[in-house]
N, C-alpha and C. Protein backbone atom coordinates (compact mmCIF):
# COMPACT_ATOMS: atom_id res chain seq x y z
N UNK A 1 192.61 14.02 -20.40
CA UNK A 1 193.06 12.65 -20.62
C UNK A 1 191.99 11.71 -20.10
N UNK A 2 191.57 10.95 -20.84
CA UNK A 2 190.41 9.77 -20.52
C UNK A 2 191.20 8.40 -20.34
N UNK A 3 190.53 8.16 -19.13
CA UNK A 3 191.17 6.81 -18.64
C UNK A 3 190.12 5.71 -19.02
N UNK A 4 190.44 4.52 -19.34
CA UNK A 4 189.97 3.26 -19.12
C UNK A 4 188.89 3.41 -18.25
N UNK A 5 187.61 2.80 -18.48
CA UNK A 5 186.31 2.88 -17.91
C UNK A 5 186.33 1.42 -16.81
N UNK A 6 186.43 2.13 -15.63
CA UNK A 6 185.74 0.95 -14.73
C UNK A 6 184.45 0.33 -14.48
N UNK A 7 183.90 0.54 -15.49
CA UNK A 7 182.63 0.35 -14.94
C UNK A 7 182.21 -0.63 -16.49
N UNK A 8 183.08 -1.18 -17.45
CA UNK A 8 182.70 -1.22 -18.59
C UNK A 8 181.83 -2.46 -18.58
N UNK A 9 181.10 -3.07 -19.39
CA UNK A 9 180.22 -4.16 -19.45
C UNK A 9 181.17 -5.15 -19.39
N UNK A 10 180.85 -6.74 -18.85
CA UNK A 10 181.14 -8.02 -19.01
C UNK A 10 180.64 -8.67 -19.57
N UNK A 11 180.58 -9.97 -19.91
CA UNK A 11 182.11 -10.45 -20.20
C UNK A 11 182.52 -9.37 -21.47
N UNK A 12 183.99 -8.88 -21.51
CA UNK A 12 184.77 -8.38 -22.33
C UNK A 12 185.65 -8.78 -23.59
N UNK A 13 185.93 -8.04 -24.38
CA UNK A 13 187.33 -8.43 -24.83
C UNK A 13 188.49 -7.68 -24.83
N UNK A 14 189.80 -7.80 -25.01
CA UNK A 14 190.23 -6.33 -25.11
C UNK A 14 191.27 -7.05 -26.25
N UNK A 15 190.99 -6.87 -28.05
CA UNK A 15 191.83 -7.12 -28.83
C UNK A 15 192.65 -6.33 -29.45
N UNK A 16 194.28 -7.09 -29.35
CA UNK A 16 195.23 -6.39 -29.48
C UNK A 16 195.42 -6.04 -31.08
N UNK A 17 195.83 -4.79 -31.47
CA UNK A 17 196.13 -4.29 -33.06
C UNK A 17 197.33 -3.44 -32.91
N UNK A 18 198.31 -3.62 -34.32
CA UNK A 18 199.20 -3.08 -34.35
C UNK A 18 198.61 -1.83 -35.59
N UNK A 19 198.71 -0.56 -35.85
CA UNK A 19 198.47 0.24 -37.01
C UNK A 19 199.63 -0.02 -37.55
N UNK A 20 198.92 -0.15 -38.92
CA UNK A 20 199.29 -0.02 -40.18
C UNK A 20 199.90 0.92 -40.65
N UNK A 21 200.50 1.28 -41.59
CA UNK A 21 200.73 2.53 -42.32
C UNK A 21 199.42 3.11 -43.14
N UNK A 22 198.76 2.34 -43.23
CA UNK A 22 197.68 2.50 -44.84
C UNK A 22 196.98 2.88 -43.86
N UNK A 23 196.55 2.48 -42.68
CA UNK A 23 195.67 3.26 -41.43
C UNK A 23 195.93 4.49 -41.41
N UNK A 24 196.66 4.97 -41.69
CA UNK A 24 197.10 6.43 -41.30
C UNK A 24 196.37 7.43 -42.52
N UNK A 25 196.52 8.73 -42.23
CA UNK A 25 196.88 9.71 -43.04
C UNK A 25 197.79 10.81 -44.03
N UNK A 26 197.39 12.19 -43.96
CA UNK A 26 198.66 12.60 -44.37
C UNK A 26 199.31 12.99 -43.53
N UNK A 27 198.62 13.35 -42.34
CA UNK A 27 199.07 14.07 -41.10
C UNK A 27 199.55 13.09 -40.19
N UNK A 28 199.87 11.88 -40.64
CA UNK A 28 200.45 10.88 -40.01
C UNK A 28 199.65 10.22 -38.88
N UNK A 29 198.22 10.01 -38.64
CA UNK A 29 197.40 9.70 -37.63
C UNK A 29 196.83 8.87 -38.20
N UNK A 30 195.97 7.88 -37.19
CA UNK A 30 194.76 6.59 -38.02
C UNK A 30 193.91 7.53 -38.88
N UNK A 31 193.42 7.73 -39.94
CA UNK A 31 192.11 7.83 -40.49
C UNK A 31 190.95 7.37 -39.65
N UNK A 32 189.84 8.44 -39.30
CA UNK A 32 188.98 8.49 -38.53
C UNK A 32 188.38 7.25 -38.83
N UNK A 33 187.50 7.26 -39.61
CA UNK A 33 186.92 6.28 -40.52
C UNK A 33 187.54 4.81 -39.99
N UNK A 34 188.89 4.15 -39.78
CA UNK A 34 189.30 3.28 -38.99
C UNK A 34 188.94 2.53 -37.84
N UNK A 35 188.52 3.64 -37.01
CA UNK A 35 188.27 2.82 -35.74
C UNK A 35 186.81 2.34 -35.79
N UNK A 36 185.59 3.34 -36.63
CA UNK A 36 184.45 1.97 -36.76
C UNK A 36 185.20 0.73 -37.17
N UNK A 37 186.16 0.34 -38.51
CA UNK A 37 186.79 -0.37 -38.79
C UNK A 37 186.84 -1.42 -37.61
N UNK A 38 187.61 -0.69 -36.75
CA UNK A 38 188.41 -1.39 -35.82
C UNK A 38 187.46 -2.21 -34.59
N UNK A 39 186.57 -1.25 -34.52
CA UNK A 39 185.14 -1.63 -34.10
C UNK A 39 184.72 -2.89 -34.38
N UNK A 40 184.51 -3.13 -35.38
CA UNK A 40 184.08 -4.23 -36.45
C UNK A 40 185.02 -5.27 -35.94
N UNK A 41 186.20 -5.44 -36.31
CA UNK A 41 187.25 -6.59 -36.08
C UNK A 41 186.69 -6.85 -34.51
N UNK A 42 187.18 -6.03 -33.30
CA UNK A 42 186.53 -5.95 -32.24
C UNK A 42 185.35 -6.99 -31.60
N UNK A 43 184.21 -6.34 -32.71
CA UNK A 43 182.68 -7.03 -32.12
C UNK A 43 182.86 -8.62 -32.89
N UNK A 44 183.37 -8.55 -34.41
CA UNK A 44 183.52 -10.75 -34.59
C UNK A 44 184.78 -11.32 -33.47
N UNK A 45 185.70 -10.39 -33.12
CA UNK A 45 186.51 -11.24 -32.05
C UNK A 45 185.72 -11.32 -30.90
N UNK A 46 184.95 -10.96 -30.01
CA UNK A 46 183.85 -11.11 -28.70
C UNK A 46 182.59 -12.02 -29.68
N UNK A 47 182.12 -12.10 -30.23
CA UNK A 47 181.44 -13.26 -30.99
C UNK A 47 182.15 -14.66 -30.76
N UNK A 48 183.40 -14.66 -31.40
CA UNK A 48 183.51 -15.97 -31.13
C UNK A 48 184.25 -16.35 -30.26
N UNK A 49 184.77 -15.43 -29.33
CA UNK A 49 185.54 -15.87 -28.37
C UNK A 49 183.90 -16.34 -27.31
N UNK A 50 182.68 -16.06 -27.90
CA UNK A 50 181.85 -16.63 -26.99
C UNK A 50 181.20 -17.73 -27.59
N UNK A 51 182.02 -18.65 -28.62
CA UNK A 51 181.56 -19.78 -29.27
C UNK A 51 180.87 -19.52 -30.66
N UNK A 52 180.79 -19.13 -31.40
CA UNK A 52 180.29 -18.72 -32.44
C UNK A 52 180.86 -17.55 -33.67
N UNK A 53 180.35 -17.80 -34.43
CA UNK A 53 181.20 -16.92 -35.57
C UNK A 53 180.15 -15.90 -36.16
N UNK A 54 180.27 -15.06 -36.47
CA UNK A 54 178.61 -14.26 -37.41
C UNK A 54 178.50 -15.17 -38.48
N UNK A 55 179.48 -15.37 -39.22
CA UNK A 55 178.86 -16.48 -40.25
C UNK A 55 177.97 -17.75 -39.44
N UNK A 56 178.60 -18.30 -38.55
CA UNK A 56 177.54 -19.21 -37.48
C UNK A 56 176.45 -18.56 -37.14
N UNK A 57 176.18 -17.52 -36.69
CA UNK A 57 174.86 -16.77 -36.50
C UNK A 57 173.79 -16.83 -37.53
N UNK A 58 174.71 -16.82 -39.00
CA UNK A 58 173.93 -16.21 -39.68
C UNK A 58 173.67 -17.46 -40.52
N UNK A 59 173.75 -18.50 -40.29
CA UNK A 59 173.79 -19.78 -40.57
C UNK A 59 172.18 -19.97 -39.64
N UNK A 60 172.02 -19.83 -38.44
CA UNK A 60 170.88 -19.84 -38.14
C UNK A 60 169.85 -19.19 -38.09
N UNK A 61 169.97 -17.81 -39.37
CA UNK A 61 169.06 -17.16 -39.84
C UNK A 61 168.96 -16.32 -38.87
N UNK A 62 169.69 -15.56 -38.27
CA UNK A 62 170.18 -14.23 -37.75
C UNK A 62 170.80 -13.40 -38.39
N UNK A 63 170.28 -11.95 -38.77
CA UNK A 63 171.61 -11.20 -38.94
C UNK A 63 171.50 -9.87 -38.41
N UNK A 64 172.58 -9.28 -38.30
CA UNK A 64 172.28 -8.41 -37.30
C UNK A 64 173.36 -6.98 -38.20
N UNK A 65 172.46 -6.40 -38.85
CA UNK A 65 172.69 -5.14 -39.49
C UNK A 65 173.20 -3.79 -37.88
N UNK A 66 174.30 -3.29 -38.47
CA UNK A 66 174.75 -1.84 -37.65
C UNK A 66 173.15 -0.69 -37.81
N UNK A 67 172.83 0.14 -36.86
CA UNK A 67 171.92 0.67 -37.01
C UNK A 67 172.22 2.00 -36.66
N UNK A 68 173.00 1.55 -35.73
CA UNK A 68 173.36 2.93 -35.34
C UNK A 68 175.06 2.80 -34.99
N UNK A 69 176.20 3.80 -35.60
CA UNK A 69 177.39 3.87 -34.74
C UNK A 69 178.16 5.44 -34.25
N UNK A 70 178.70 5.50 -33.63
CA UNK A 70 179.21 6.74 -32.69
C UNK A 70 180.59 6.40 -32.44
N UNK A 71 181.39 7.49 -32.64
CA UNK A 71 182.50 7.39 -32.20
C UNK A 71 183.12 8.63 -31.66
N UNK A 72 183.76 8.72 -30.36
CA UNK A 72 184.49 10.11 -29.70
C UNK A 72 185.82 9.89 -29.59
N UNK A 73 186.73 10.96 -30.10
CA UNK A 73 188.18 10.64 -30.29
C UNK A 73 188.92 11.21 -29.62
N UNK A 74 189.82 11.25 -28.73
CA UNK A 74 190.29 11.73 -27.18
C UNK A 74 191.55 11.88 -28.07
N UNK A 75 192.16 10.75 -28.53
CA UNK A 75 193.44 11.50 -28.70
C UNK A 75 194.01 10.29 -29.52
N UNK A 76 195.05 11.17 -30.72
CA UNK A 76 195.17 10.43 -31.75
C UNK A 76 196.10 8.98 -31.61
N UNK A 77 195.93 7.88 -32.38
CA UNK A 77 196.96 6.51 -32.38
C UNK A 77 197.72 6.76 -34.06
N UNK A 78 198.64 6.39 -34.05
CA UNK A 78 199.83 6.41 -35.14
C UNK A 78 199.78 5.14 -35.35
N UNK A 79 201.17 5.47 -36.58
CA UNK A 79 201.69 4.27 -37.45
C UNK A 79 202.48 3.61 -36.18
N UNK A 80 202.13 2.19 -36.04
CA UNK A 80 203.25 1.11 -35.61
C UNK A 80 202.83 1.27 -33.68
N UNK A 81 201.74 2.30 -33.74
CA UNK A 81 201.10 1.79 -31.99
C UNK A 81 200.44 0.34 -31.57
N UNK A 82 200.44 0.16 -30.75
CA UNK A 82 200.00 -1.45 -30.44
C UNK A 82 198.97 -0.49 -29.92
N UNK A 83 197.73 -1.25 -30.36
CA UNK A 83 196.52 -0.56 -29.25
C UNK A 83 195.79 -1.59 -28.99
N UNK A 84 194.80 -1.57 -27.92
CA UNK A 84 193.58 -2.59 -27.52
C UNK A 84 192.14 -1.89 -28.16
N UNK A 85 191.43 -2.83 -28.53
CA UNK A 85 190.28 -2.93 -28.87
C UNK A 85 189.42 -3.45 -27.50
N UNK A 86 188.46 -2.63 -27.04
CA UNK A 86 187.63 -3.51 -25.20
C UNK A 86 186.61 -3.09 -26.25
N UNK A 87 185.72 -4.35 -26.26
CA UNK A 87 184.73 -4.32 -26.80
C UNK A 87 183.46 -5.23 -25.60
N UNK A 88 182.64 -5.04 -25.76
CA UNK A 88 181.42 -5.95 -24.89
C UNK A 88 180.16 -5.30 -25.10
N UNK A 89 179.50 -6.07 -25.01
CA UNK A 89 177.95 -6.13 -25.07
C UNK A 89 177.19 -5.34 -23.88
N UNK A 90 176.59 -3.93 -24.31
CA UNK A 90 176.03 -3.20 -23.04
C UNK A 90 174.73 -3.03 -23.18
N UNK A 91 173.74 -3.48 -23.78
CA UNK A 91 172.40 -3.55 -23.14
C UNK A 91 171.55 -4.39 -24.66
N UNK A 92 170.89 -4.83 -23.79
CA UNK A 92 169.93 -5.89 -24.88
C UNK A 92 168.10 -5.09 -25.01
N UNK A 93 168.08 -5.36 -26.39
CA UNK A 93 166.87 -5.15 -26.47
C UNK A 93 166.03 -5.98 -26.96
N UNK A 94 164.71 -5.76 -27.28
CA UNK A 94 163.72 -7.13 -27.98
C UNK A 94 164.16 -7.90 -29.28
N UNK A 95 164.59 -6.76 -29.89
CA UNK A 95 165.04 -7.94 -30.94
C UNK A 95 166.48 -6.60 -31.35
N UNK A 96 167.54 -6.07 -30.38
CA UNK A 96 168.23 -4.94 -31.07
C UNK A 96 169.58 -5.20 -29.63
N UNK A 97 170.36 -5.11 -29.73
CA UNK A 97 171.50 -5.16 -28.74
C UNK A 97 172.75 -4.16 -29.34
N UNK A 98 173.23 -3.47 -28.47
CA UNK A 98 174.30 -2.11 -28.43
C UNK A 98 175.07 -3.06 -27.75
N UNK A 99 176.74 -2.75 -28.69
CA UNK A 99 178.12 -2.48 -28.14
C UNK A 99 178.63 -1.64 -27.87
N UNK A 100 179.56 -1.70 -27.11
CA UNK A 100 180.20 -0.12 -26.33
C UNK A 100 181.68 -0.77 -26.46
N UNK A 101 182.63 0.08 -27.02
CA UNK A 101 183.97 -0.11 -27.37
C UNK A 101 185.07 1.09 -26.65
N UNK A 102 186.14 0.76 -26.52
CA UNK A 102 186.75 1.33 -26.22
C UNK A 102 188.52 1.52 -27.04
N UNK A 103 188.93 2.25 -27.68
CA UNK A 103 190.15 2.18 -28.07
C UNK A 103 190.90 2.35 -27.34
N UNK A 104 192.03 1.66 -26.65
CA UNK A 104 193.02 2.25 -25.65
C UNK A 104 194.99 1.43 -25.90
N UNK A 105 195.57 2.79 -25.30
CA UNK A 105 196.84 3.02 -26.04
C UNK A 105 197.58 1.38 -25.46
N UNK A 106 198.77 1.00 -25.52
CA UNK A 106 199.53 0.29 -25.49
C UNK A 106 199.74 -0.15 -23.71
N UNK A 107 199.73 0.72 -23.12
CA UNK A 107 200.05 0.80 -21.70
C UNK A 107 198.83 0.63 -20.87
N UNK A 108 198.09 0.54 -21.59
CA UNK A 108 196.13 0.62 -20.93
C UNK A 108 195.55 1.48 -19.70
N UNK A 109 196.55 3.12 -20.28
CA UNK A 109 196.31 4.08 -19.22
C UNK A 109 195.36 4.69 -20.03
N UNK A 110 194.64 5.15 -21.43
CA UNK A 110 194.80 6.07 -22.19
C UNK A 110 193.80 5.44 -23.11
N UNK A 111 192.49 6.34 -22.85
CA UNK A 111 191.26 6.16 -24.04
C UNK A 111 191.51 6.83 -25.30
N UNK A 112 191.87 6.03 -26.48
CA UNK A 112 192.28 7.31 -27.47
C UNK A 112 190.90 7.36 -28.04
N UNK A 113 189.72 6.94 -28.11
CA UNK A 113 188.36 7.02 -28.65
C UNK A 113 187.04 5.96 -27.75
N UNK A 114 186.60 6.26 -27.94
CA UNK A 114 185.50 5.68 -27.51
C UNK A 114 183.92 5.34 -27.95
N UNK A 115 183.47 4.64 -28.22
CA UNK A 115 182.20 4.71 -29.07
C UNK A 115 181.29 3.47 -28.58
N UNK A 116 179.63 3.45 -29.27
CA UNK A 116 179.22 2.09 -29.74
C UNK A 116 178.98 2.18 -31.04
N UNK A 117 177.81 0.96 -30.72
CA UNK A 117 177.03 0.70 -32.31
C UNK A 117 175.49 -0.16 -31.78
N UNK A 118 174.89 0.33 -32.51
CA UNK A 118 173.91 -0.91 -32.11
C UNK A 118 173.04 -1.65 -33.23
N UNK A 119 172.87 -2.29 -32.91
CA UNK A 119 172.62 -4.02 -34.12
C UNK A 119 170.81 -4.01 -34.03
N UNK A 120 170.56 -4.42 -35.31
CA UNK A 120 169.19 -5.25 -35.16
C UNK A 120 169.31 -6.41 -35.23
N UNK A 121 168.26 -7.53 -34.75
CA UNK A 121 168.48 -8.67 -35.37
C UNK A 121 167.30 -9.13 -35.78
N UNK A 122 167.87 -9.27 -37.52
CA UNK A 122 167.06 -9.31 -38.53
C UNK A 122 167.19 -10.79 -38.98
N UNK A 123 165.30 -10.91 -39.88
CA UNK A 123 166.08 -12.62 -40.73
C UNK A 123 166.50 -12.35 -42.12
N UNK A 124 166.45 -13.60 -42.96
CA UNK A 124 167.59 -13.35 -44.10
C UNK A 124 166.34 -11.91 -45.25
N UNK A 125 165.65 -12.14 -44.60
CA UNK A 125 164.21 -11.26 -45.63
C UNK A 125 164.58 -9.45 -44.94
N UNK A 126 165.19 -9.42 -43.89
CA UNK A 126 165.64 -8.21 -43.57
C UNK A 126 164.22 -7.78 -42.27
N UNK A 127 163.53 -8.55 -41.97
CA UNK A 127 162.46 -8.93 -41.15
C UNK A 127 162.97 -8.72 -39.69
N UNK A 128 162.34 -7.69 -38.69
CA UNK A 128 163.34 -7.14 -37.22
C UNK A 128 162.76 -9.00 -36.72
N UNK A 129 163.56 -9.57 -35.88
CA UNK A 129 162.99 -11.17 -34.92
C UNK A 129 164.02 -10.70 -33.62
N UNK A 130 162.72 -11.24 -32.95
CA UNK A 130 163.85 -11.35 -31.31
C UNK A 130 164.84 -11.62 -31.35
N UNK A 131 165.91 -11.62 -30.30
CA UNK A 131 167.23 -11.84 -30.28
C UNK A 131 167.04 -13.51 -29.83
N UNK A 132 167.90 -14.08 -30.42
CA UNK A 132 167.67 -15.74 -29.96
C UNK A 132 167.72 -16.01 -28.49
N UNK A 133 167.51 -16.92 -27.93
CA UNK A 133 167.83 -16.86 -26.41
C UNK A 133 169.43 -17.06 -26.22
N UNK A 134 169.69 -18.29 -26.78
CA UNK A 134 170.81 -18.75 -27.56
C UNK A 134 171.83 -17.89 -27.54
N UNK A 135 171.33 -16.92 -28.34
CA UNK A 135 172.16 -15.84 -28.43
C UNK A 135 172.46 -14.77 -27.53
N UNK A 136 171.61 -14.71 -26.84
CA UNK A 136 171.92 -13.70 -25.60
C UNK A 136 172.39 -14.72 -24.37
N UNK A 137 172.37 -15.52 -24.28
CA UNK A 137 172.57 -17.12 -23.26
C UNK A 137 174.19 -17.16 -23.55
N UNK A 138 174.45 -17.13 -25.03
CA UNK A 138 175.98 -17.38 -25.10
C UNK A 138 177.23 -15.59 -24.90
N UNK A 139 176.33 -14.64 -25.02
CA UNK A 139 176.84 -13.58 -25.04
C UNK A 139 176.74 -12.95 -23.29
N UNK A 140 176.51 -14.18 -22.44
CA UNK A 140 176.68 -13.32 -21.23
C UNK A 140 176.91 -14.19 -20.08
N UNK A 141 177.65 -15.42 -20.92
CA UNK A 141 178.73 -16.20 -20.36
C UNK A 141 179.65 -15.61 -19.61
């Protein structure tokens, strides 16, 4: 049983999701494939809960393509679980920054997966550019 990480990066988020039915399978569990999903919802809610939107990012000729993602699955979430999404920002690079996520059950005893991803940040030409200051200035508020 994997517990909730004390040690996880700040500032955080931890966004709440109810599963779906259509999330599921036949075997009655999320579809793996989901929690990058869920991932995703995750990393634009910590975006703009730090003032900004990716469409705002990308308004100032940022974008920041997935490069890499990982996911480890401890133990399965169903139809109609409330789960948290802990998402935050764990290490910056020259022009490339990794998220580290966490899926956890209703009661926030219980890692049901765990993963990151990590981003380039590219311009609209697909061109690698530093990370804005801006942008790392507002992401570690």
């Amino acid at each position: 049983m994997k517990v909730p990480s004390t040690d996880f990066p700040v500032p955080e988020i931890w966004h709440p999701h109810r599963v779906s039915y259509g999330e599921t399978d036949a075997m009655g569990v999320v579809y793996y494939a989901n929690y990058l999903h869920w991932f995703e919802i995750a990393r634009s809610a910590y975006i703009r809960q730090q003032g900004i939107s990716y469409a705002g990012i990308e308004k100032r000729g940022v974008f920041l393509p997935v490069t890499r993602a990982e996911c480890r699955y401890h133990s399965p979430a169903r139809f109609d679980d409330l789960i948290y999404i802990r998402a935050a920002i764990s290490s910056w690079g020259r022009a490339s920054f990794s998220f580290d996520y966490e899926i956890i059950s209703e009661d926030k005893r219980l890692v049901l997966a765990a993963g990151s991803t990590g981003h380039a940040c590219v311009s609209h030409e697909g061109k690698p550019v530093r990370v804005p200051d801006w942008l790392r200035q507002m992401c570690r508020a």
